[in-house]
Protein backbone atom coordinates (compact mmCIF):
# COMPACT_ATOMS: atom_id res chain seq x y z
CA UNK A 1 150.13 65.57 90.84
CA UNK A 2 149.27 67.24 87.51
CA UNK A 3 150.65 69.65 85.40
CA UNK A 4 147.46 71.79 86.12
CA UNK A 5 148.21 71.87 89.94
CA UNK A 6 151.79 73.43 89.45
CA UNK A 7 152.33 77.00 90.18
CA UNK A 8 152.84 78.97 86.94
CA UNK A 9 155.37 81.66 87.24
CA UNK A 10 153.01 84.06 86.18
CA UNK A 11 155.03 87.09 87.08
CA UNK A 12 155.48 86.50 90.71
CA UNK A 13 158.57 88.50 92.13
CA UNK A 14 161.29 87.00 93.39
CA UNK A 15 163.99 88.41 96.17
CA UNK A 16 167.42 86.49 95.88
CA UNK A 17 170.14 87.71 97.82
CA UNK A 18 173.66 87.18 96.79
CA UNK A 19 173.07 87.34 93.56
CA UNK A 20 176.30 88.69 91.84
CA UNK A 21 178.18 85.07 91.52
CA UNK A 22 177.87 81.47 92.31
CA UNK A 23 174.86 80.03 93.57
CA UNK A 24 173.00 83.09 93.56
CA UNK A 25 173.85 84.46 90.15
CA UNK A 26 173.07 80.77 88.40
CA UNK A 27 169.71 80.67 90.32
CA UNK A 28 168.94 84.30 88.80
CA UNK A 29 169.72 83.12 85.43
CA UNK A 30 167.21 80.21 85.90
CA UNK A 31 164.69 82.07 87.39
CA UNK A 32 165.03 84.75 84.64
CA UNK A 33 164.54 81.98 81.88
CA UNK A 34 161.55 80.41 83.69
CA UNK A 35 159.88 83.76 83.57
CA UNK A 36 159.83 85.34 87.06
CA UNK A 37 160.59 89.18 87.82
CA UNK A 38 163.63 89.78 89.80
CA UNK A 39 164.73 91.73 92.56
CA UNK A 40 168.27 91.13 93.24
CA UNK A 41 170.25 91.90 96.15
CA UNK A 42 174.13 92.13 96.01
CA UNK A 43 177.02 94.21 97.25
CA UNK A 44 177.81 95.76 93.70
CA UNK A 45 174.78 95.81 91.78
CA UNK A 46 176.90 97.57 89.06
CA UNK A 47 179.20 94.12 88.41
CA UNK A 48 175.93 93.03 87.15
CA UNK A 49 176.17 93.17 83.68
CA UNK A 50 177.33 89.40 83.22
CA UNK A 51 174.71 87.82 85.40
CA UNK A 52 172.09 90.06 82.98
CA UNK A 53 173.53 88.75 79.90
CA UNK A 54 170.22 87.89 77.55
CA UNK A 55 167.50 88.91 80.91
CA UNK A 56 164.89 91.81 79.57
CA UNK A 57 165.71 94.54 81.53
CA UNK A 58 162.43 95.59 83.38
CA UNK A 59 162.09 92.09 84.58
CA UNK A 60 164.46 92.48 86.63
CA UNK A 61 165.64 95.28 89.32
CA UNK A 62 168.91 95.47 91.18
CA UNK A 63 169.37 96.86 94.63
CA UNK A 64 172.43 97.22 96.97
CA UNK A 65 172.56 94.99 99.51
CA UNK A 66 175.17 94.11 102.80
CA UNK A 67 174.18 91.08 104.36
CA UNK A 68 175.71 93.17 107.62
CA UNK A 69 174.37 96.23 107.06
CA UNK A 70 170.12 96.70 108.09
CA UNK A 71 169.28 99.55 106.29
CA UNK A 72 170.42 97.84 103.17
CA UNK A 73 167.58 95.34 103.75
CA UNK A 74 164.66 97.83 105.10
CA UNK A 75 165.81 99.91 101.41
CA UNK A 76 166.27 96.67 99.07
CA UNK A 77 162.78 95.42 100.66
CA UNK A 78 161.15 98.82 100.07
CA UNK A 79 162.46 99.34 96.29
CA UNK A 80 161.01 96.13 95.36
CA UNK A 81 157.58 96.56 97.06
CA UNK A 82 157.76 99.83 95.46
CA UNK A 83 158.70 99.16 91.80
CA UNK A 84 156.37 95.36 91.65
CA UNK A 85 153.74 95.67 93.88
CA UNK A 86 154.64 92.55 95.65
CA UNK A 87 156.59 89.75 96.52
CA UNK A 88 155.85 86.35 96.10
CA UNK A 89 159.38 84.41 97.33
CA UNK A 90 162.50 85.08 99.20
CA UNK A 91 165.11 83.08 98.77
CA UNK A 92 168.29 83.80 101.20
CA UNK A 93 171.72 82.76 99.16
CA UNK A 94 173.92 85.20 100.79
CA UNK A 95 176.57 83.22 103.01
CA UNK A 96 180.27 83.07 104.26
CA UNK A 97 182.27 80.49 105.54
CA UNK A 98 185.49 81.18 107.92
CA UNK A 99 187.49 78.53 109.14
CA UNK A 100 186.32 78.49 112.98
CA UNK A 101 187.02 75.98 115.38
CA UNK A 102 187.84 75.05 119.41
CA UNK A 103 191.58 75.78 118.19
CA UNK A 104 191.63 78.15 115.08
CA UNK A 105 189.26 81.48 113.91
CA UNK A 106 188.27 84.08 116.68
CA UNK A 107 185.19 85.32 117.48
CA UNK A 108 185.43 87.96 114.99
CA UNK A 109 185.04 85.60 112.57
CA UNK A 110 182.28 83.79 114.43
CA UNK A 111 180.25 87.24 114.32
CA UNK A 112 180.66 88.06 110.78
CA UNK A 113 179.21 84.43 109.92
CA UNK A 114 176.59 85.33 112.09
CA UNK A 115 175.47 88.64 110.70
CA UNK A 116 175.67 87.08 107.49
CA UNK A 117 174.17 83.49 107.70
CA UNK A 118 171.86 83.43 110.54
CA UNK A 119 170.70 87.69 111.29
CA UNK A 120 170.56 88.84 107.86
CA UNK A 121 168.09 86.07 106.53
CA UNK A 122 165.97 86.41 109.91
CA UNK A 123 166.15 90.33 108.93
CA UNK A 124 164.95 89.77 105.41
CA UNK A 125 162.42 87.07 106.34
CA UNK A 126 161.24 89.87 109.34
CA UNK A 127 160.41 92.66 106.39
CA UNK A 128 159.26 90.30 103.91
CA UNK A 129 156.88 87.87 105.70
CA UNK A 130 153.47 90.29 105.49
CA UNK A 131 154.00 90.55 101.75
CA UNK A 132 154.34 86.92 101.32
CA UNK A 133 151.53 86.61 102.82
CA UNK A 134 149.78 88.63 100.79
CA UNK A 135 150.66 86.62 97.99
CA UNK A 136 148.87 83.51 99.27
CA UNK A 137 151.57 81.25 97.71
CA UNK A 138 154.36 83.13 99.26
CA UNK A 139 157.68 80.93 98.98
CA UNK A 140 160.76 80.84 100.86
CA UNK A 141 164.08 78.98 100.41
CA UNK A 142 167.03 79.27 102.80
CA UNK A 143 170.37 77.93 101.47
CA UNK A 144 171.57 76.24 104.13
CA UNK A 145 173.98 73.61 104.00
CA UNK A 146 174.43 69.68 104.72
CA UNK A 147 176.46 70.97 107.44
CA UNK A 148 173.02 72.12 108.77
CA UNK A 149 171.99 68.72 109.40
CA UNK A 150 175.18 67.15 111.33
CA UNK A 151 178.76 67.90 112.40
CA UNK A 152 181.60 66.29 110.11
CA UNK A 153 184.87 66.41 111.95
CA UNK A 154 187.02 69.30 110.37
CA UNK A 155 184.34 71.21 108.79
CA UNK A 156 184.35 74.97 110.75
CA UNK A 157 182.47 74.64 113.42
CA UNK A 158 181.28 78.30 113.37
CA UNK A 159 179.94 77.57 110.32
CA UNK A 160 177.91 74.66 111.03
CA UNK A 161 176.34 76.86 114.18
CA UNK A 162 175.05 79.20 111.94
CA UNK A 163 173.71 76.51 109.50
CA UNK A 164 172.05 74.63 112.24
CA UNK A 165 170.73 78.23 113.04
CA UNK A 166 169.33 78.87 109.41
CA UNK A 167 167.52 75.50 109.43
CA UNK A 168 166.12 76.62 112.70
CA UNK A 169 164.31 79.79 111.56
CA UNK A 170 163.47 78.10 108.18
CA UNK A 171 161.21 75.85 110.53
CA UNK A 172 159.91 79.11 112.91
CA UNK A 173 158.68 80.47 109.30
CA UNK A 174 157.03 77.67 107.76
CA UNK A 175 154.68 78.10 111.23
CA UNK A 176 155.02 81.80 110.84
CA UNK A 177 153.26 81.74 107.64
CA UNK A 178 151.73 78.47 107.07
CA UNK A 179 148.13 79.51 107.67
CA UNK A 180 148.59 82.56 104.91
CA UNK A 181 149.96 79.83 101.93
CA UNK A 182 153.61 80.61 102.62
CA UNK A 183 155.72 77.94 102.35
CA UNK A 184 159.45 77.39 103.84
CA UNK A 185 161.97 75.48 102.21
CA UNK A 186 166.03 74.74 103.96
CA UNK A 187 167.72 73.93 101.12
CA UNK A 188 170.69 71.69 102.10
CA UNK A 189 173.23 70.84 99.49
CA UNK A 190 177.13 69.73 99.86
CA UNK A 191 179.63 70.81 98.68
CA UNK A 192 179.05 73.68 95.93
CA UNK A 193 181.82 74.38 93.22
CA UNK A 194 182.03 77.95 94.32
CA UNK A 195 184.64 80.42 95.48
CA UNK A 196 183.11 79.87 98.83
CA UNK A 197 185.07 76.64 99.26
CA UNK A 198 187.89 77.22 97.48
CA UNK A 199 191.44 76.69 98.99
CA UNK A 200 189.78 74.86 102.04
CA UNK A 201 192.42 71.81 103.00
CA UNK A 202 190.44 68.59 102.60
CA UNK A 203 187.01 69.91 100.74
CA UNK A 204 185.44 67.86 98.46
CA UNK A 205 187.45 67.47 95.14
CA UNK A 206 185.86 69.63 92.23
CA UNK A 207 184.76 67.09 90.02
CA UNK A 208 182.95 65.32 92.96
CA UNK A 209 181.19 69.47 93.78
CA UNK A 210 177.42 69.92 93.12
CA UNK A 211 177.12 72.72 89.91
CA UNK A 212 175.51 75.86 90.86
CA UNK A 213 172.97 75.61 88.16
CA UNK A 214 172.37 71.75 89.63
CA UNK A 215 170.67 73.91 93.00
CA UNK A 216 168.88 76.38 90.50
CA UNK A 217 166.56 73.97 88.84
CA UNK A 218 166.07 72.51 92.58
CA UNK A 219 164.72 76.33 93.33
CA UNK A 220 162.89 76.80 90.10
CA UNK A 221 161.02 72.96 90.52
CA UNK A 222 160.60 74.18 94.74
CA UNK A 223 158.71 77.37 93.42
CA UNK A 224 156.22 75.27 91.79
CA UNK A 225 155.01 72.99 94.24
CA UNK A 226 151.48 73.58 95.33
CA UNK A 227 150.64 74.68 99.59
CA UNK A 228 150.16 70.76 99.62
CA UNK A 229 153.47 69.75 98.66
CA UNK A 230 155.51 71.13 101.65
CA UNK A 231 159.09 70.34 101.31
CA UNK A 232 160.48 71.78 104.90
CA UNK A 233 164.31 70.49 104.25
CA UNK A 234 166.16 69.18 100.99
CA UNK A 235 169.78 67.72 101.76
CA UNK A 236 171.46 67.10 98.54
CA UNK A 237 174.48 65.75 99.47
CA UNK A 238 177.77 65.17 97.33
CA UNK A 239 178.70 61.90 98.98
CA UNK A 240 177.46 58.82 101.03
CA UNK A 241 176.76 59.40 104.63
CA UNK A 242 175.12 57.43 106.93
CA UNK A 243 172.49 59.68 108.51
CA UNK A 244 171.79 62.11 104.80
């Protein structure tokens, strides 16, 4: 594959949600850098200022957004149709993990992660799919987990449903939109050194954690690959397992 046959960022517009810290906030600030506009999506879009540091300002647009909450999603979709014109990739950060299991968590907890990890990227998907379309190299990349992809024994197991369930619709896109150029990507890494994981007994020691910017020049190198380099999963695991 040559250089020629990458996609060029060439102002597409890209939807991140979650996009105020971790993860999301490091794959703005690569995105950003590479050239893209930005439409970010985050529960206080005015605790922004840090994530903005050195971005030009009208490349970049930031809406409220509550994973939980569906008007947030119709409006955030709507503003960014509305101020670009378009939008050429989605990519679905936004995530929580509670500890729920056969003998801990209740199914409060196992709702929330449900709004949040498995409805609220279906929802976004839902209102952004014809635009991606549009765009003929419409992208989208779920961040799902390793967890995804198998059970490990005291990992929540609420939270592996609804990362087996975001892996799910990442496939029911990619057929969703394959014959319009939009591509699907289920991101899988390990462990992430993010608050998300922090104070959970037994998680993966820091030093042995996968940086957030280390899954933000995976996004920025997925957003390049032509319609005929189709990457439908990506586990990036943080240690050896027999089956990823």
């Amino acid at each position: 594959m040559t250089d020629q046959s990458l996609l060029k960022p060439d102002n597409r517009v890209i939807m991140i949600s979650g996009a105020s810290r971790g993860i999301g906030a490091a794959i703005a600030k690569r995105l950003a850098a590479d050239g893209y506009r930005l439409s970010l999506g985050m529960r206080s879009p005015e605790k922004m200022d840090e994530v903005l540091k050195g971005i030009q300002q009208d490349r970049v647009l930031c809406c409220p957004f509550e994973a939980k909450n569906p008007q947030t999603a119709i409006r955030w979709a709507e503003e960014t149709s509305r101020t670009y014109g378009q939008i050429d990739a989605l990519i679905n950060n936004a995530g929580i993990l509670r500890q729920v299991d056969f003998e801990t968590g209740n199914e409060e907890d196992l709702d929330e992660m449900w709004e949040v990890n498995v409805k609220a990227p279906f929802r976004l998907i839902r209102l952004c799919l014809p635009f991606l379309k549009k765009s003929k190299n419409g992208r989208i990349i779920n961040i799902a987990s390793t967890d995804g992809k198998r059970y490990r024994e005291s990992v929540s197991v609420g939270y592996t449903m609804s990362k087996h369930a975001l892996v799910a619709i990442s496939d029911a896109a990619r057929f969703a939109g394959w014959s319009d150029g939009v591509r699907v990507t289920a991101l899988c890494p390990g462990a992430v050194n993010t608050d998300l994981i922090a104070g959970i007994p037994g998680v993966t020691p820091v030093s042995e954690r996968l940086p957030p910017d280390v899954l933000a020049s995976v996004v920025s190198m997925l957003l390049t690959l032509p319609d005929t380099a189709s990457v439908s999963e990506m586990p990036i695991n943080t240690r050896l397992e027999s089956s990823l």
